[in-house]
C-alpha atoms as a PDB file:
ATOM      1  CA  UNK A   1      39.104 -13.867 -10.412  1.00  0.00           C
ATOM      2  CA  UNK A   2      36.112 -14.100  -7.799  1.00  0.00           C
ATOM      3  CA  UNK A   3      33.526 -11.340  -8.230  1.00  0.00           C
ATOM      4  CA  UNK A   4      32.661  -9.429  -4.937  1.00  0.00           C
ATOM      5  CA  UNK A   5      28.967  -8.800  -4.485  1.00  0.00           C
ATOM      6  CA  UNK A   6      28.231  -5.155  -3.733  1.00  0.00           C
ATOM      7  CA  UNK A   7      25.994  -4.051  -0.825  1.00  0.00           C
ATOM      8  CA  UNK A   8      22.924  -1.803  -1.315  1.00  0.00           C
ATOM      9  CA  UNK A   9      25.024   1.081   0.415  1.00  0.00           C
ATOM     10  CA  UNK A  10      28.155   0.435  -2.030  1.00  0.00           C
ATOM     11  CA  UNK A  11      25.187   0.593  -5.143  1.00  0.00           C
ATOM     12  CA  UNK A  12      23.844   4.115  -3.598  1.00  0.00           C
ATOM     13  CA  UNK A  13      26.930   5.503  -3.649  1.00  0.00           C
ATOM     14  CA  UNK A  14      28.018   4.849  -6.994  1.00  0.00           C
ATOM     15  CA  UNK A  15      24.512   6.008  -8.253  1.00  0.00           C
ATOM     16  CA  UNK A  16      25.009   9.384  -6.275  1.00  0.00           C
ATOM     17  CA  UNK A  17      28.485   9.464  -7.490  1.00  0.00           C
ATOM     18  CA  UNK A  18      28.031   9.248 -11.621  1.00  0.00           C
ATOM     19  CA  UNK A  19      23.879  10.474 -11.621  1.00  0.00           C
ATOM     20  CA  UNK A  20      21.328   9.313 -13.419  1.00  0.00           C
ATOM     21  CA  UNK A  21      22.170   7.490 -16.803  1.00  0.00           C
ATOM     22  CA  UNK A  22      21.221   9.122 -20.189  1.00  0.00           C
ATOM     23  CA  UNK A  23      18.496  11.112 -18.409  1.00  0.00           C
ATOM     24  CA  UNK A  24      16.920   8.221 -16.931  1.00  0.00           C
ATOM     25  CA  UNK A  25      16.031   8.675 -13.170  1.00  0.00           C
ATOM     26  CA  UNK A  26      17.825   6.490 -10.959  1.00  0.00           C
ATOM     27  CA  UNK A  27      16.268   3.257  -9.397  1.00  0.00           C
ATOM     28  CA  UNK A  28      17.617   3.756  -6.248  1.00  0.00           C
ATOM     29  CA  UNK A  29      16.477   6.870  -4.285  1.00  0.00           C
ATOM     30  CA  UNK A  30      18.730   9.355  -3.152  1.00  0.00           C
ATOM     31  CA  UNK A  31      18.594   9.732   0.445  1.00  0.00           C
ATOM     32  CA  UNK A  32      17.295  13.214  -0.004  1.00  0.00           C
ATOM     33  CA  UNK A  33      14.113  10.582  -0.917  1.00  0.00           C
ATOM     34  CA  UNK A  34      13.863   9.162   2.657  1.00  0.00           C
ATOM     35  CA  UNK A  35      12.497  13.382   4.128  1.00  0.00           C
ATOM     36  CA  UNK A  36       8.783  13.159   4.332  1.00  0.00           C
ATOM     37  CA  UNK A  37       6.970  14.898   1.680  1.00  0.00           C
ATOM     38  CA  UNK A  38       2.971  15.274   0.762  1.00  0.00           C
ATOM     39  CA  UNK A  39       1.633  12.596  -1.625  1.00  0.00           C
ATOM     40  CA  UNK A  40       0.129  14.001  -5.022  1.00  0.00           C
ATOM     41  CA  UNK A  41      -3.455  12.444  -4.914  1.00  0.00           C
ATOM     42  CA  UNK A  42      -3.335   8.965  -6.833  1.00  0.00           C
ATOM     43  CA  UNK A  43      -5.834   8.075  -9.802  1.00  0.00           C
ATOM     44  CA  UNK A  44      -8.530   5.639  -8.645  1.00  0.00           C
ATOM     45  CA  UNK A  45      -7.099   5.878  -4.584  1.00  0.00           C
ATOM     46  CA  UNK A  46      -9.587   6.427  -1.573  1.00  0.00           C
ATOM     47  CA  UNK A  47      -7.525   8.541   0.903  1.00  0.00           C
ATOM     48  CA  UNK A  48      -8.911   9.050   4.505  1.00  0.00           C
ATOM     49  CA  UNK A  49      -7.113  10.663   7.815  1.00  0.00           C
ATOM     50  CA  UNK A  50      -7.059   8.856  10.805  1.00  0.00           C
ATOM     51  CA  UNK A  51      -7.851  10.361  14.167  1.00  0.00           C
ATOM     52  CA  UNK A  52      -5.827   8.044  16.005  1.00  0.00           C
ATOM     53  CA  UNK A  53      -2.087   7.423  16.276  1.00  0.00           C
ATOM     54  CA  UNK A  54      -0.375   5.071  13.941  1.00  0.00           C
ATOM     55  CA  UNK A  55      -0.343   1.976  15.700  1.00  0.00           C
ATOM     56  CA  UNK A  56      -3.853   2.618  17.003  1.00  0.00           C
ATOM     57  CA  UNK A  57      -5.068   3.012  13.689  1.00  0.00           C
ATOM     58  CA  UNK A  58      -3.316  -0.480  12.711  1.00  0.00           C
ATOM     59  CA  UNK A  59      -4.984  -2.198  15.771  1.00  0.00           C
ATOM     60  CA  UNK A  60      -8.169  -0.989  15.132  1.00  0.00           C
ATOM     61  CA  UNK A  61      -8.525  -1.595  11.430  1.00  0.00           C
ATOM     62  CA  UNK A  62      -7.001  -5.208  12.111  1.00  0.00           C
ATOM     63  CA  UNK A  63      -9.672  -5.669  14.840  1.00  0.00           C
ATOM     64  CA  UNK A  64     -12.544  -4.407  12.691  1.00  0.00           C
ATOM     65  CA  UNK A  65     -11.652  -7.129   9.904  1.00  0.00           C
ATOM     66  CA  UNK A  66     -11.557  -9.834  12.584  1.00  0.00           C
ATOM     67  CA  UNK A  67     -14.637  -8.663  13.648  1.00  0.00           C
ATOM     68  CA  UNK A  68     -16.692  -8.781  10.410  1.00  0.00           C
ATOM     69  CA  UNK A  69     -14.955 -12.269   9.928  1.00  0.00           C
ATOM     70  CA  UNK A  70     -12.986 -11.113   7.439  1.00  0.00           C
ATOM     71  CA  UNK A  71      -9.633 -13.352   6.202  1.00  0.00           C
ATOM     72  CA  UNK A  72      -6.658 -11.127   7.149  1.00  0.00           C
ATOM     73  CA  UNK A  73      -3.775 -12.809   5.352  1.00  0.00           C
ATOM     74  CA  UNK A  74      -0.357 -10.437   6.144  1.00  0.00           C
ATOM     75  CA  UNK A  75       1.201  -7.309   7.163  1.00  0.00           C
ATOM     76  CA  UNK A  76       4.069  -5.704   6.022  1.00  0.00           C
ATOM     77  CA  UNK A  77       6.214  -3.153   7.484  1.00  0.00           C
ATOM     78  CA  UNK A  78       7.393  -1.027   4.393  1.00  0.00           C
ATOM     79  CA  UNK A  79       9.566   0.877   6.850  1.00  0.00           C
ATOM     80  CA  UNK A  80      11.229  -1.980   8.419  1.00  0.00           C
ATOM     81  CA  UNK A  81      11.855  -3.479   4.661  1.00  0.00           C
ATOM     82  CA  UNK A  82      13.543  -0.027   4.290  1.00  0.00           C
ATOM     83  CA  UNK A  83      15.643   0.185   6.760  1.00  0.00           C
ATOM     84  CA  UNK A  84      16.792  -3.526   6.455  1.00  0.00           C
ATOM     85  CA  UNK A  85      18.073  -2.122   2.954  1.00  0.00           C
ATOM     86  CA  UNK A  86      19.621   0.907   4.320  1.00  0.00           C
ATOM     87  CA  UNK A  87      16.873   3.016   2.715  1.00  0.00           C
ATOM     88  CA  UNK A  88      15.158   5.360   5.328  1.00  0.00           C
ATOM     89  CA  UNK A  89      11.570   5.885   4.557  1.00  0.00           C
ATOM     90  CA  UNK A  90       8.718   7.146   6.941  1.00  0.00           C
ATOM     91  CA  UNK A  91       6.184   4.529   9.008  1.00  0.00           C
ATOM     92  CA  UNK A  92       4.017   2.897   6.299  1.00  0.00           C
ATOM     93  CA  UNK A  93       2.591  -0.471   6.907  1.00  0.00           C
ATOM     94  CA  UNK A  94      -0.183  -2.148   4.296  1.00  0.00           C
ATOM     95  CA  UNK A  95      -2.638  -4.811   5.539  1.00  0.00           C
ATOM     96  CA  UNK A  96      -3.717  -7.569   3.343  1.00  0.00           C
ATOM     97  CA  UNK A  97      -6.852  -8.677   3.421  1.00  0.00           C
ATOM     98  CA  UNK A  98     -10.421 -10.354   1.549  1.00  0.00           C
ATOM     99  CA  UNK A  99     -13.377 -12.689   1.787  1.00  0.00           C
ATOM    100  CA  UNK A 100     -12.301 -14.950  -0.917  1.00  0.00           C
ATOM    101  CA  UNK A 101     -16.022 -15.930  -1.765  1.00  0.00           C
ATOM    102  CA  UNK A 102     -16.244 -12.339  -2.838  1.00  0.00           C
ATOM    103  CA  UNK A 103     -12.884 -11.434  -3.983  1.00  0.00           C
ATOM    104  CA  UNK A 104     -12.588 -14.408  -6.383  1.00  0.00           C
ATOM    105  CA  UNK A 105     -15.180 -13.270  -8.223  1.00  0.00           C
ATOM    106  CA  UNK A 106     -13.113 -10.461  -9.820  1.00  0.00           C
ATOM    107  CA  UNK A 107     -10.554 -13.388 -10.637  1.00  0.00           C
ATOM    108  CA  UNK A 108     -13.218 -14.829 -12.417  1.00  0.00           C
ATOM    109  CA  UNK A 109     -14.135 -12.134 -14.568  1.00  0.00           C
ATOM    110  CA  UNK A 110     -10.231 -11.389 -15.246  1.00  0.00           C
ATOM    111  CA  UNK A 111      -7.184 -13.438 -13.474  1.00  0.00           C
ATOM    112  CA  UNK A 112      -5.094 -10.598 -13.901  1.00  0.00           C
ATOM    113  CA  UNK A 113      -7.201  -8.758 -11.134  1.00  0.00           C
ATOM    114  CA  UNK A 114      -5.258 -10.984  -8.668  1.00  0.00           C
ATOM    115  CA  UNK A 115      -2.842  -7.677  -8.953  1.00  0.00           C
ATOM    116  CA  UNK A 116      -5.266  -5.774  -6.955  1.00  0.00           C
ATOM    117  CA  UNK A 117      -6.794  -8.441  -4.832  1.00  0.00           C
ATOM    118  CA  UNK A 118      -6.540  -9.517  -2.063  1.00  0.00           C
ATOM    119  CA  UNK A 119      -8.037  -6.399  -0.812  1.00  0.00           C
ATOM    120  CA  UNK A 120      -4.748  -3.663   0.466  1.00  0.00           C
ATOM    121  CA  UNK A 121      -5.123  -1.048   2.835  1.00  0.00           C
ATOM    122  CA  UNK A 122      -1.965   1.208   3.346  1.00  0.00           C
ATOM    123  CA  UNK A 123      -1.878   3.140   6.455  1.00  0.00           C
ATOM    124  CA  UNK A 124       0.819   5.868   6.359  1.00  0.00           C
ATOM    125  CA  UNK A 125       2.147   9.043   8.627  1.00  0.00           C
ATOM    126  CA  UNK A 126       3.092  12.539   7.339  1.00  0.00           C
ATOM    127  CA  UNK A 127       6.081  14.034   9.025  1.00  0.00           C
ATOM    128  CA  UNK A 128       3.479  16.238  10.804  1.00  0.00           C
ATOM    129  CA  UNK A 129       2.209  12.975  12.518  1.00  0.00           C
ATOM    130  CA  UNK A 130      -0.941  12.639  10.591  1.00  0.00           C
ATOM    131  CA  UNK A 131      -2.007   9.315   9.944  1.00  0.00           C
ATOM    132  CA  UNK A 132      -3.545   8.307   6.730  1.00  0.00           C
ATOM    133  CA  UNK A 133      -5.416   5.470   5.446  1.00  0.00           C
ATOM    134  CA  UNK A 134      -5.301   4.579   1.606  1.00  0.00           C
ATOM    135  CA  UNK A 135      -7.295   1.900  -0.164  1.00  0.00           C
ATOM    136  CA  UNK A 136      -7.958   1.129  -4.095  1.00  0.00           C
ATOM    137  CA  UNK A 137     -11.258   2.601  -5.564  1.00  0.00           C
ATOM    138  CA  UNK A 138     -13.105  -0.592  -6.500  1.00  0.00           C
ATOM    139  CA  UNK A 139     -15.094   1.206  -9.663  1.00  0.00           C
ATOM    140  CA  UNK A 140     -11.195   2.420 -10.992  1.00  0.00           C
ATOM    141  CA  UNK A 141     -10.638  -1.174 -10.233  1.00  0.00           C
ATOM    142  CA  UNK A 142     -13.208  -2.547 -11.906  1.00  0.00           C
ATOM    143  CA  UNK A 143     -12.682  -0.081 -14.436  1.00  0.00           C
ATOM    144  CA  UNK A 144      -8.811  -0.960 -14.966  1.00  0.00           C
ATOM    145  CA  UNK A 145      -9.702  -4.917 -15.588  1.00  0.00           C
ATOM    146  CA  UNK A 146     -12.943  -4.218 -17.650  1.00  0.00           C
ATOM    147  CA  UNK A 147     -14.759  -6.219 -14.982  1.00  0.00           C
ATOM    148  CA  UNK A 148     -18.428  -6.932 -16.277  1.00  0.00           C
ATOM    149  CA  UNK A 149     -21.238  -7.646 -14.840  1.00  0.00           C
ATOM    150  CA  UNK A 150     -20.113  -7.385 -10.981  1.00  0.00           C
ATOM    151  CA  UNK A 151     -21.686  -4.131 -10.004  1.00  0.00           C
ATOM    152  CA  UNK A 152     -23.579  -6.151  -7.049  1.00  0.00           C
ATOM    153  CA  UNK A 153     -19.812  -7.285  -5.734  1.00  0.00           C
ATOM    154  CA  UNK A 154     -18.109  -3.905  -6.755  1.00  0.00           C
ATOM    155  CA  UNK A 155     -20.525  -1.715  -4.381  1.00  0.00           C
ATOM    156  CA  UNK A 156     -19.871  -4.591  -1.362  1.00  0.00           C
ATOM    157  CA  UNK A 157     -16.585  -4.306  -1.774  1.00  0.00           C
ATOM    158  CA  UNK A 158     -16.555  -0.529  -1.437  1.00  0.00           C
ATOM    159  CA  UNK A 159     -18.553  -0.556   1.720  1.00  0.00           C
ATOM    160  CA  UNK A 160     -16.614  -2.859   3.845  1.00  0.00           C
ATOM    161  CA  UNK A 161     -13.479  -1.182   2.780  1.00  0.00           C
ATOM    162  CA  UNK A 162     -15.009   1.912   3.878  1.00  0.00           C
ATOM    163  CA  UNK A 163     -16.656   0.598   7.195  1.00  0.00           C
ATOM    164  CA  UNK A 164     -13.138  -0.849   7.914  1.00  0.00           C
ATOM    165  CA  UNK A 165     -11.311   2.574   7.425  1.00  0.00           C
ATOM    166  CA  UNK A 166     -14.186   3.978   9.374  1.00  0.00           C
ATOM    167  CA  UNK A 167     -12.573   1.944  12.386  1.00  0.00           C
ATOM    168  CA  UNK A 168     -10.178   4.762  12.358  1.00  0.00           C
ATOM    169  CA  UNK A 169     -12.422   7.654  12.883  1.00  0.00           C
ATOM    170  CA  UNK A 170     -13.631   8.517  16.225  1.00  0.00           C
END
């Protein structure tokens, strides 16, 4: 007998329908997920507000990398990757970017810091409209991969990740 493949909606409902399993949380969000709520402050995350719009802010970080000559290598639309699965979250996009004679230098000293670099910015609005701009601390970083030795590239990094944000601030 052929197996049908279940769509993401057909999962969500059984998952509402029967609940979490043996006290485990579900993996898929309920849609009660998808209302705005305030973030709980993340260990080793920079978080600064915006004083533009969302999209502004986007250009205008984006432009600021160009500008310093800075590698930009994607963008992607979390909201857009939510809706595609039927998942409704609010507008967050996160910008990849690095200067690879810089950023490979934490490789170096660790390959598994490749999970935090290239460098990602996440910009993000509240229900309220308030737009937010969230980066990784690069000392927690450092920290996290036991990176010796790189405090020269560990304070750059922290500054142009700051001057970029500072794009957004009028």
């Amino acid at each position: 007998m052929a197996r049908k493949k279940l769509t993401p909606a057909a999962v969500v409902a059984i998952v509402l329908a029967t609940g979490p399993l043996s006290g485990v949380a579900p993996l898929i969000p309920t849609a009660q997920a998808a209302t705005p709520v305030a973030t709980a402050p993340a260990q080793g995350v920079i978080r600064q507000r915006s004083d533009f719009g969302f999209d502004q802010t986007i250009a205008r970080l984006k432009a600021d990398i160009a500008t310093k000559g800075i590698r930009f290598f994607d963008e992607i639309d979390h909201q857009k990757l939510g809706a595609g699965a039927d998942l409704p979250i609010g507008r967050s996009t996160l910008l990849l970017f690095g200067n690879p004679p810089l950023g490979v230098q934490f490789l170096q000293a660790n390959p598994l810091a490749g999970l935090d670099w290239p460098v990602r910015m996440l910009v993000t609005e509240d229900s309220d409209g308030t737009v937010w701009i969230s980066w990784s601390d690069f000392r927690f970083v450092a920290d996290r991969y036991q990176l010796q030795d790189r405090d020269p590239q560990i304070a750059m990094a922290s500054e142009v990740a700051a001057s970029i944000a500072s794009a957004a601030r009028k």
